[in-house]
PDB file of N, CA and C in Angstrom:
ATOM      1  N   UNK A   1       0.820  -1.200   0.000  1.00  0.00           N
ATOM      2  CA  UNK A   1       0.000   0.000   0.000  1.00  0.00           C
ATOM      3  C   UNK A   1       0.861   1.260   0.000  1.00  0.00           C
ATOM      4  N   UNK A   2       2.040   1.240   0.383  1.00  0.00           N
ATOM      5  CA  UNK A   2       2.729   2.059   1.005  1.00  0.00           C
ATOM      6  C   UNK A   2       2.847   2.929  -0.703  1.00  0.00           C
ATOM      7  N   UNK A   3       3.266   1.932  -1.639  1.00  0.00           N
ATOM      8  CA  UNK A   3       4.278   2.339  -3.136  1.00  0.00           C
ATOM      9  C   UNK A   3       3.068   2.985  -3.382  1.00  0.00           C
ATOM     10  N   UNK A   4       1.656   2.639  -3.411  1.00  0.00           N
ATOM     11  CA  UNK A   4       0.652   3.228  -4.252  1.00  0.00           C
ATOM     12  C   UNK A   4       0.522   4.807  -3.046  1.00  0.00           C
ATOM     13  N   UNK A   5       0.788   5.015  -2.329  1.00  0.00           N
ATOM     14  CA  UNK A   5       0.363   6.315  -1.781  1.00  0.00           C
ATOM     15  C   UNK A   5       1.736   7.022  -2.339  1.00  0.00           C
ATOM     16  N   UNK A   6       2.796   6.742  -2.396  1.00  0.00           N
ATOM     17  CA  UNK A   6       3.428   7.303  -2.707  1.00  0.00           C
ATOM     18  C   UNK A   6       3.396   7.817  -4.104  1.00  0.00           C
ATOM     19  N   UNK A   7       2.657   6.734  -4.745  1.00  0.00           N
ATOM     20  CA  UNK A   7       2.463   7.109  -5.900  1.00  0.00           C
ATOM     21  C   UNK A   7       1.669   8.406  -6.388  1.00  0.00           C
ATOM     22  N   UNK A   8       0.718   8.454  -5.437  1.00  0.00           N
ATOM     23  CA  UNK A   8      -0.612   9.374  -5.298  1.00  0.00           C
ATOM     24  C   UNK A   8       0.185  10.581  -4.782  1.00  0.00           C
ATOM     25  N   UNK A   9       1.039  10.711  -4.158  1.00  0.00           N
ATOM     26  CA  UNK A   9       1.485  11.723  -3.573  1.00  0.00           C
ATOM     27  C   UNK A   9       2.612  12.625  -4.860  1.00  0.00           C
ATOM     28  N   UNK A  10       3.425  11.690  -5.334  1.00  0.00           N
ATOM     29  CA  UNK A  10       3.814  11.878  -6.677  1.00  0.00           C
ATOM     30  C   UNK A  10       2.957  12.502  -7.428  1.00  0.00           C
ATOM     31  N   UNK A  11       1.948  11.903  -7.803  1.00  0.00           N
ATOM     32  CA  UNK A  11       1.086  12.391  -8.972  1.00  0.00           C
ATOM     33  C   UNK A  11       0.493  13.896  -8.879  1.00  0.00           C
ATOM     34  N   UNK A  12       0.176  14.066  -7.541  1.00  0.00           N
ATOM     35  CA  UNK A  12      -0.381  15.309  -6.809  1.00  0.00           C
ATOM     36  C   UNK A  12       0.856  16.562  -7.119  1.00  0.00           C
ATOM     37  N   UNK A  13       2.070  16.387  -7.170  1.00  0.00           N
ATOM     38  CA  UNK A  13       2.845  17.173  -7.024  1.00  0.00           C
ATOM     39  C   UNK A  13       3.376  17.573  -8.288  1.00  0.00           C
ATOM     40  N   UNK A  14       3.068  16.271  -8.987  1.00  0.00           N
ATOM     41  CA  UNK A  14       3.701  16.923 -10.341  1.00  0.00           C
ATOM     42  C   UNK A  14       2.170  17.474 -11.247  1.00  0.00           C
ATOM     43  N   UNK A  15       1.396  18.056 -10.259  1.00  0.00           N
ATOM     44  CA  UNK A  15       0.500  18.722 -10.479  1.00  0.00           C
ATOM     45  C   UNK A  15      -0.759  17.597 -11.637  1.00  0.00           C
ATOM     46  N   UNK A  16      -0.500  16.328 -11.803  1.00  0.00           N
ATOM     47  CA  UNK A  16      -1.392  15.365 -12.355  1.00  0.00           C
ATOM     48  C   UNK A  16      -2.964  14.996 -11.367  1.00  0.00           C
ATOM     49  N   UNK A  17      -3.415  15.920 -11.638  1.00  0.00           N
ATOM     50  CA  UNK A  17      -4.426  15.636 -10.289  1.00  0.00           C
ATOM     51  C   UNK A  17      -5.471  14.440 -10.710  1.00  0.00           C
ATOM     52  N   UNK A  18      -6.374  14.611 -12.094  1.00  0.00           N
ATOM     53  CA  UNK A  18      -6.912  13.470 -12.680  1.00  0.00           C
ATOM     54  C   UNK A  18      -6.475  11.823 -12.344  1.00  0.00           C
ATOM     55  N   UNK A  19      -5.445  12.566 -12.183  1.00  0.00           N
ATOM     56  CA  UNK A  19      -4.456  10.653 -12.268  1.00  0.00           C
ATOM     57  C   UNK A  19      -4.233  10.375 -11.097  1.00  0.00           C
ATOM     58  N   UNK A  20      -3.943  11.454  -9.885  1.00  0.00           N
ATOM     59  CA  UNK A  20      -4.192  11.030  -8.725  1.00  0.00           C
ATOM     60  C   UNK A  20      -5.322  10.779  -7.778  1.00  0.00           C
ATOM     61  N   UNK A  21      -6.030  11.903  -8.618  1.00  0.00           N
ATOM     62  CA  UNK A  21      -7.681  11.389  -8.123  1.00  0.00           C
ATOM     63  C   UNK A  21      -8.355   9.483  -8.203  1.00  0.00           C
ATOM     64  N   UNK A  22      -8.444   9.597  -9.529  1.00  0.00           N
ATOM     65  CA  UNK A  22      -8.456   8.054  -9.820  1.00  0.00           C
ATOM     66  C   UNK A  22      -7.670   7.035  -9.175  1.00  0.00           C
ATOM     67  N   UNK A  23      -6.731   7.555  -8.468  1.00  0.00           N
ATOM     68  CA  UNK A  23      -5.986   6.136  -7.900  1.00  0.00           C
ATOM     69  C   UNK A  23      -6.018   5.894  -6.643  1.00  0.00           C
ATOM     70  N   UNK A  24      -6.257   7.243  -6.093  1.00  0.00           N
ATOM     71  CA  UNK A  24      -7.043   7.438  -4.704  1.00  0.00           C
ATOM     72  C   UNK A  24      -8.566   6.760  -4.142  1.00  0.00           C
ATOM     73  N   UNK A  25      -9.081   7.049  -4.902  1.00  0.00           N
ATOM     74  CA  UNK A  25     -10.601   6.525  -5.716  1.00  0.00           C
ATOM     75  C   UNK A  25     -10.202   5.074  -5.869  1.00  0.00           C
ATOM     76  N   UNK A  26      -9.313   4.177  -6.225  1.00  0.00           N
ATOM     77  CA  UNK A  26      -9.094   3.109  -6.334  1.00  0.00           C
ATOM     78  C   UNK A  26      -8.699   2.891  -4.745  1.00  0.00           C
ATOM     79  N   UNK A  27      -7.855   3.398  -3.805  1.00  0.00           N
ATOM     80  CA  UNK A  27      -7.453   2.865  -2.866  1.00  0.00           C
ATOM     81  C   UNK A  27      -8.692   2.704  -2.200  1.00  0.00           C
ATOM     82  N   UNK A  28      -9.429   3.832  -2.526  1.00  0.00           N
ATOM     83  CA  UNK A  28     -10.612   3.909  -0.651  1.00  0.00           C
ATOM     84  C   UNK A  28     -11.813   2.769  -1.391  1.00  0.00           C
ATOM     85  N   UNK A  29     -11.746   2.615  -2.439  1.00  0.00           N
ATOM     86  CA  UNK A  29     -12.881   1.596  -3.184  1.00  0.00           C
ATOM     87  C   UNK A  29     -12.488   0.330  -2.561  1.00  0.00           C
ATOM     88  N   UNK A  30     -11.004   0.337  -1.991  1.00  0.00           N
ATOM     89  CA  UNK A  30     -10.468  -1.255  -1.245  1.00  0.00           C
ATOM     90  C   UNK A  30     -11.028  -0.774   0.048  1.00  0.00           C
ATOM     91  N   UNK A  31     -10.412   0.457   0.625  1.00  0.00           N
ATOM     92  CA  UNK A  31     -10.735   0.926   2.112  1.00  0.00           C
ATOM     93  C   UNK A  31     -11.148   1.928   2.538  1.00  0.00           C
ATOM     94  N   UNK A  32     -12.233   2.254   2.177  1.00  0.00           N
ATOM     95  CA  UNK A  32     -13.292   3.581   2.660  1.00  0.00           C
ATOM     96  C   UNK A  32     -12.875   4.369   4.225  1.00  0.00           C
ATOM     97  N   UNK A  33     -12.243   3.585   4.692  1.00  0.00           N
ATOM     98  CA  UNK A  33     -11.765   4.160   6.073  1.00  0.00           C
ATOM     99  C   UNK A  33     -10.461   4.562   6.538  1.00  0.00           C
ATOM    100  N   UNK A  34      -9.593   4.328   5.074  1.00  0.00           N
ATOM    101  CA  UNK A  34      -7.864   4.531   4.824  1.00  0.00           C
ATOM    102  C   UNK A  34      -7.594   6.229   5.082  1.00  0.00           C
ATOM    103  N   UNK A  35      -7.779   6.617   6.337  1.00  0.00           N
ATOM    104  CA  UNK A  35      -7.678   8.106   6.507  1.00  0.00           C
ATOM    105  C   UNK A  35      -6.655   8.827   6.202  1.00  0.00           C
ATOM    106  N   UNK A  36      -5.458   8.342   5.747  1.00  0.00           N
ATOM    107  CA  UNK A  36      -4.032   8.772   4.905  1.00  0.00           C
ATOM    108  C   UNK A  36      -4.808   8.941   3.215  1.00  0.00           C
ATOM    109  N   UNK A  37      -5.360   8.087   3.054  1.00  0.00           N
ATOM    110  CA  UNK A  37      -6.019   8.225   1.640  1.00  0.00           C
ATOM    111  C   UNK A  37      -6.937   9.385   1.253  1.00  0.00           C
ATOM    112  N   UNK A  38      -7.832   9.169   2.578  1.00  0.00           N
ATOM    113  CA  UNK A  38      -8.867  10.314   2.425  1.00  0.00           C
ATOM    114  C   UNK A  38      -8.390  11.916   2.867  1.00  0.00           C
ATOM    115  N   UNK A  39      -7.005  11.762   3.465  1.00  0.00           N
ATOM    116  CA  UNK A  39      -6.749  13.361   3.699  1.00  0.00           C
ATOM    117  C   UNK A  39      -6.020  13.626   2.062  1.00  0.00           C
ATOM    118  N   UNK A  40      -5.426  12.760   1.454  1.00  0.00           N
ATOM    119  CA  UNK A  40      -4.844  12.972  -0.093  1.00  0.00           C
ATOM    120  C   UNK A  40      -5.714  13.142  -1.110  1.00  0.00           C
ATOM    121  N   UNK A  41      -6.780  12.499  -0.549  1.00  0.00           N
ATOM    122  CA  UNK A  41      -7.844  12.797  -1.567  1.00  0.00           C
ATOM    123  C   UNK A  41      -8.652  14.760  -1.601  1.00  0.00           C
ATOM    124  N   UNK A  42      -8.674  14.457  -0.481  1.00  0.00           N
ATOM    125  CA  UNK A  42      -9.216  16.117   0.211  1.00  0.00           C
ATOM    126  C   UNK A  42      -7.848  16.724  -0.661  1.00  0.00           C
ATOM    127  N   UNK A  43      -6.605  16.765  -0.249  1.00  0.00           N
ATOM    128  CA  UNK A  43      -5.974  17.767  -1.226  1.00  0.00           C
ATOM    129  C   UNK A  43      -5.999  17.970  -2.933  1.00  0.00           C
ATOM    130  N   UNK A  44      -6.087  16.341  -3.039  1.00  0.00           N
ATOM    131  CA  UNK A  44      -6.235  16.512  -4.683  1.00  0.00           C
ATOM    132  C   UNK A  44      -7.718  17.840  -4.900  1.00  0.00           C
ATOM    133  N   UNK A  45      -8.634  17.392  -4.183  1.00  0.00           N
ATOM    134  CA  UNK A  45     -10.048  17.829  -4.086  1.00  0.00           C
ATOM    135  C   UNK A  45      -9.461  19.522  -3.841  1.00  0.00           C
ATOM    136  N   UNK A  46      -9.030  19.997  -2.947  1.00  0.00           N
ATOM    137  CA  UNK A  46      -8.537  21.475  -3.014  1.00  0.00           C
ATOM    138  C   UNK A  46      -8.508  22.307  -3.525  1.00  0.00           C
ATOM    139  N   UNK A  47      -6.676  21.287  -3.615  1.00  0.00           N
ATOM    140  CA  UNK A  47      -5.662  21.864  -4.807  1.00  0.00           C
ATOM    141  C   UNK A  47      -5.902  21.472  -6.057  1.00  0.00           C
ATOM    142  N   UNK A  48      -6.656  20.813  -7.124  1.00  0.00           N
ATOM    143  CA  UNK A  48      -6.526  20.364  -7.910  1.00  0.00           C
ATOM    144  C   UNK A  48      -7.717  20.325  -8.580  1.00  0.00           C
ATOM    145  N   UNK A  49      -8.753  20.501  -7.531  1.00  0.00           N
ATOM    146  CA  UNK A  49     -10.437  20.956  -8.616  1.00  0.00           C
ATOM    147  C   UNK A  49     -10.575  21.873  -7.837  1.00  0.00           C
ATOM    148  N   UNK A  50     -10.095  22.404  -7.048  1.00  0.00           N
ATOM    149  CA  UNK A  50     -10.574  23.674  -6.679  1.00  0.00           C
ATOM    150  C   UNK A  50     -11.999  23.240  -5.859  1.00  0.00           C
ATOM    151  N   UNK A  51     -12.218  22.755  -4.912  1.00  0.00           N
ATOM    152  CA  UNK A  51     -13.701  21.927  -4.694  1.00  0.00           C
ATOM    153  C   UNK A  51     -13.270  21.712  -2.732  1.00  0.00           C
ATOM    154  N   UNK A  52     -13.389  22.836  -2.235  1.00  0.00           N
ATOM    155  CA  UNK A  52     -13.221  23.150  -1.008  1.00  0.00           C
ATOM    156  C   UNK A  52     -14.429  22.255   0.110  1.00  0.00           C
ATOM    157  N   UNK A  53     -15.478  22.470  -0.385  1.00  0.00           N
ATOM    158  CA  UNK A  53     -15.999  21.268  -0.137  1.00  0.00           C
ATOM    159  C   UNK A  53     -15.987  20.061  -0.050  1.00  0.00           C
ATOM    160  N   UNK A  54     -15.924  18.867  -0.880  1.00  0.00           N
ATOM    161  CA  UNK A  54     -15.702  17.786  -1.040  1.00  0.00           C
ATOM    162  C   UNK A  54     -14.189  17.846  -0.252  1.00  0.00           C
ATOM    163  N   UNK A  55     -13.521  18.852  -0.482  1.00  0.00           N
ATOM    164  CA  UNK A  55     -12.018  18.512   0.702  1.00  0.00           C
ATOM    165  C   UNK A  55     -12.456  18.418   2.338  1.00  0.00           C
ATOM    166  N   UNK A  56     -13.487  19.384   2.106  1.00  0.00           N
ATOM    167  CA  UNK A  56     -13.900  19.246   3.653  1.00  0.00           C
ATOM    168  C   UNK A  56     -14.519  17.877   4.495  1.00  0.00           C
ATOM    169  N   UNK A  57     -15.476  17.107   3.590  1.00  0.00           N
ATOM    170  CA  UNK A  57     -15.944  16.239   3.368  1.00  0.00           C
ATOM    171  C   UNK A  57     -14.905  15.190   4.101  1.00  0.00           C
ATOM    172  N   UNK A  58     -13.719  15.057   2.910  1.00  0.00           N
ATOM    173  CA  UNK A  58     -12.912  14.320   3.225  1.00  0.00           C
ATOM    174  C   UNK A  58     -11.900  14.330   5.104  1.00  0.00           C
ATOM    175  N   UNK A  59     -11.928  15.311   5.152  1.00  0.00           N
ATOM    176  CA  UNK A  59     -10.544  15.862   6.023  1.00  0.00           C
ATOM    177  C   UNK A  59     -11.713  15.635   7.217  1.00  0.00           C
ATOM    178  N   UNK A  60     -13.324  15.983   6.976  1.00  0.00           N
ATOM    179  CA  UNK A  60     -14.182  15.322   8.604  1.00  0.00           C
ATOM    180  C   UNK A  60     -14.047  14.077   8.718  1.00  0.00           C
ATOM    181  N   UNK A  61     -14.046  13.549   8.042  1.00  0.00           N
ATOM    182  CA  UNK A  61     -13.968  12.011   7.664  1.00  0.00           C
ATOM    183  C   UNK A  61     -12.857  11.389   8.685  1.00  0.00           C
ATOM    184  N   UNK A  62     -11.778  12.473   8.050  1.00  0.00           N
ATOM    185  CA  UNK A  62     -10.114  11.693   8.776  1.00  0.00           C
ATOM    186  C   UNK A  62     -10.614  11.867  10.218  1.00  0.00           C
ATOM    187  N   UNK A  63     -11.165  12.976  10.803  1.00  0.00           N
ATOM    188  CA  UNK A  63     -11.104  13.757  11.846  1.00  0.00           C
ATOM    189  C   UNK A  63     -12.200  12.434  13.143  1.00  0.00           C
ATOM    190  N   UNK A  64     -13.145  11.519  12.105  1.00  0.00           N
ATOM    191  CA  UNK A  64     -13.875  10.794  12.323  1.00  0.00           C
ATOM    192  C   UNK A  64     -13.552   9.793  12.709  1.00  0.00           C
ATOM    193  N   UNK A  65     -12.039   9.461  11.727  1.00  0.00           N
ATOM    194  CA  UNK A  65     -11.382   8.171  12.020  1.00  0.00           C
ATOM    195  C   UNK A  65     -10.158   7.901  12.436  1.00  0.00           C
ATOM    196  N   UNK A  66      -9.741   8.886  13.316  1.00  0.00           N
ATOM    197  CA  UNK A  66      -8.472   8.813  14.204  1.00  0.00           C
ATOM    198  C   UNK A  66      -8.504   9.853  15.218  1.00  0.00           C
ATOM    199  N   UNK A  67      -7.749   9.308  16.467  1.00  0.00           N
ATOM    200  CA  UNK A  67      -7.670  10.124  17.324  1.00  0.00           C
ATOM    201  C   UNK A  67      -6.816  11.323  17.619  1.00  0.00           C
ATOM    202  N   UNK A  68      -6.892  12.173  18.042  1.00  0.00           N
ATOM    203  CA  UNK A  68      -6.534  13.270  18.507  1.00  0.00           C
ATOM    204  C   UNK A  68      -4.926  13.606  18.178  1.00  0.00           C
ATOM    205  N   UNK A  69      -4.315  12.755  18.595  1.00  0.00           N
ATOM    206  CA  UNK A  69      -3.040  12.135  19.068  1.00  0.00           C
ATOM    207  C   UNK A  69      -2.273  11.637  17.562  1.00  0.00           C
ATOM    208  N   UNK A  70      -3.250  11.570  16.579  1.00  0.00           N
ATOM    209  CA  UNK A  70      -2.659  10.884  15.161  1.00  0.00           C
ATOM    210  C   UNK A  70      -1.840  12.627  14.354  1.00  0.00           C
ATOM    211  N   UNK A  71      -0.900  12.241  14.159  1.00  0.00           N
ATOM    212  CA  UNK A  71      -0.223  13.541  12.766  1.00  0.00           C
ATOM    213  C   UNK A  71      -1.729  13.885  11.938  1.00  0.00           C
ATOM    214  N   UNK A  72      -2.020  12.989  11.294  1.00  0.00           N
ATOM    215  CA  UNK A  72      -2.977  12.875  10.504  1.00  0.00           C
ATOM    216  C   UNK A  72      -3.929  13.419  10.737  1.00  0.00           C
ATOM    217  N   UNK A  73      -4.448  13.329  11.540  1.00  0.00           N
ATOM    218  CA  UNK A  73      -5.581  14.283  12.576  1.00  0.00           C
ATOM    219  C   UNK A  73      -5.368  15.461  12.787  1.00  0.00           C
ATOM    220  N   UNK A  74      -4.213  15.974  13.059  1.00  0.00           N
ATOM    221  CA  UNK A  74      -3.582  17.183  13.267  1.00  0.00           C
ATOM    222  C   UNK A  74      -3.666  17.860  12.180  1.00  0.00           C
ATOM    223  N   UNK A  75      -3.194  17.344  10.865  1.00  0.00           N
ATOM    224  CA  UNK A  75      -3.420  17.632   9.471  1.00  0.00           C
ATOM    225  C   UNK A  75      -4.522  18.065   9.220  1.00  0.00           C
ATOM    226  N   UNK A  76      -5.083  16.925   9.309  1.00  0.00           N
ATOM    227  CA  UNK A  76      -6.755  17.456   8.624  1.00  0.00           C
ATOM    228  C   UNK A  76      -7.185  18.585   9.430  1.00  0.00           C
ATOM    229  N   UNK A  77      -7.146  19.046  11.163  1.00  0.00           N
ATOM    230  CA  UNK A  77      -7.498  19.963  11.763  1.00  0.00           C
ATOM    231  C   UNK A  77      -7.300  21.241  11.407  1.00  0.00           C
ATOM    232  N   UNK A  78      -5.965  21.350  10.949  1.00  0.00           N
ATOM    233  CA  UNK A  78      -5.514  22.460  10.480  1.00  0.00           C
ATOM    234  C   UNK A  78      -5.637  22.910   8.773  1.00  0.00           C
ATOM    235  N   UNK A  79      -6.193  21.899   7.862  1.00  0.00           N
ATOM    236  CA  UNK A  79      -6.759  22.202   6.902  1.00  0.00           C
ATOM    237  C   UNK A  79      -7.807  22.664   6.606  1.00  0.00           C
ATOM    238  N   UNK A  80      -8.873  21.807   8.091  1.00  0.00           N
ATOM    239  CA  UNK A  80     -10.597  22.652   7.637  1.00  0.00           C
ATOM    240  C   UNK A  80     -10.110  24.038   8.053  1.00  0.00           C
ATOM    241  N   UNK A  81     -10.004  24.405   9.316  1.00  0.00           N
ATOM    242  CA  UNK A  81      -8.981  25.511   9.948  1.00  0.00           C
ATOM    243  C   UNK A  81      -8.824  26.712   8.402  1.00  0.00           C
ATOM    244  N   UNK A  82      -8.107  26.039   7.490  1.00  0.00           N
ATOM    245  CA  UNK A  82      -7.709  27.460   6.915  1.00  0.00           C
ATOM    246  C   UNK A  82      -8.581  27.305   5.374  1.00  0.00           C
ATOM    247  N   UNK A  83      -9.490  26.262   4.998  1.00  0.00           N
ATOM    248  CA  UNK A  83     -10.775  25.938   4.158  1.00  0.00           C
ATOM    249  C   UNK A  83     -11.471  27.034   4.679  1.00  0.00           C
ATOM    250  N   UNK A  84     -12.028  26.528   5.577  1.00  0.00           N
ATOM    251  CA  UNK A  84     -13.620  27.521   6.147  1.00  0.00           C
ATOM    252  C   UNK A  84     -12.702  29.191   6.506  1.00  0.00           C
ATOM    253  N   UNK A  85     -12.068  29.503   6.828  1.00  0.00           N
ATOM    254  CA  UNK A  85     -10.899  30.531   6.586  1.00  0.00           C
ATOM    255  C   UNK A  85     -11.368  31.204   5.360  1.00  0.00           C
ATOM    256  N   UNK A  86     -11.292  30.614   4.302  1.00  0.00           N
ATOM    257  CA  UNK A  86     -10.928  30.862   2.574  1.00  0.00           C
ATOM    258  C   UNK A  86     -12.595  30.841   2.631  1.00  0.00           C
ATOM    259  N   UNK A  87     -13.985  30.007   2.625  1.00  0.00           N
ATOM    260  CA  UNK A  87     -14.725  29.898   2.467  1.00  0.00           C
ATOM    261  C   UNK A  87     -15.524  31.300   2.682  1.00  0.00           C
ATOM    262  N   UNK A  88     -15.379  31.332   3.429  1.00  0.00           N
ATOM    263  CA  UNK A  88     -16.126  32.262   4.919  1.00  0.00           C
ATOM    264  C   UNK A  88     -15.449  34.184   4.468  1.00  0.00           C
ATOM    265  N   UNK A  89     -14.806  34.065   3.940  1.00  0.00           N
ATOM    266  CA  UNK A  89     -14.404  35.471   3.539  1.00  0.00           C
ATOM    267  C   UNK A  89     -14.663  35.607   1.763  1.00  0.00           C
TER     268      UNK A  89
END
């Protein structure tokens, strides 16, 4: 699992968002609850369609499925954080 996030994380950066969307979309279709997946997905969703919503979506999700104490959690906290920020003005 590890090569395919990396992969996704790759794809995201070299600004391929289509291609990382879809493969993301392939991971959570195995594990709907892969909250490393679903905070990558929220950025593709962002940064990459511009779709602040559906990122939000995603990043409650993470916030749903790990505790306090996770990086990951921390992440997503500080992403709705500066979303609804951007939204809201």
């Amino acid at each position: 699992m590890a090569t395919i996030m990396d992969k996704i994380r790759f794809l995201k950066t070299q600004r391929m968002f289509d291609k990382a969307l879809a493969l993301v979309n392939e991971v959570l279709d195995q594990d709907p609850n892969f909250a490393e997946a679903l905070y990558l997905k929220a950025h593709v969703l962002w940064e990459g369609f511009k779709n602040p919503w559906g990122a939000e979506c995603c990043f409650r999700r993470v916030l749903e499925l790990t505790e306090a104490s996770e990086p990951v959690h921390c992440w997503a906290s500080s992403c709705l954080l500066r979303i609804n920020n951007r939204v809201s003005h």
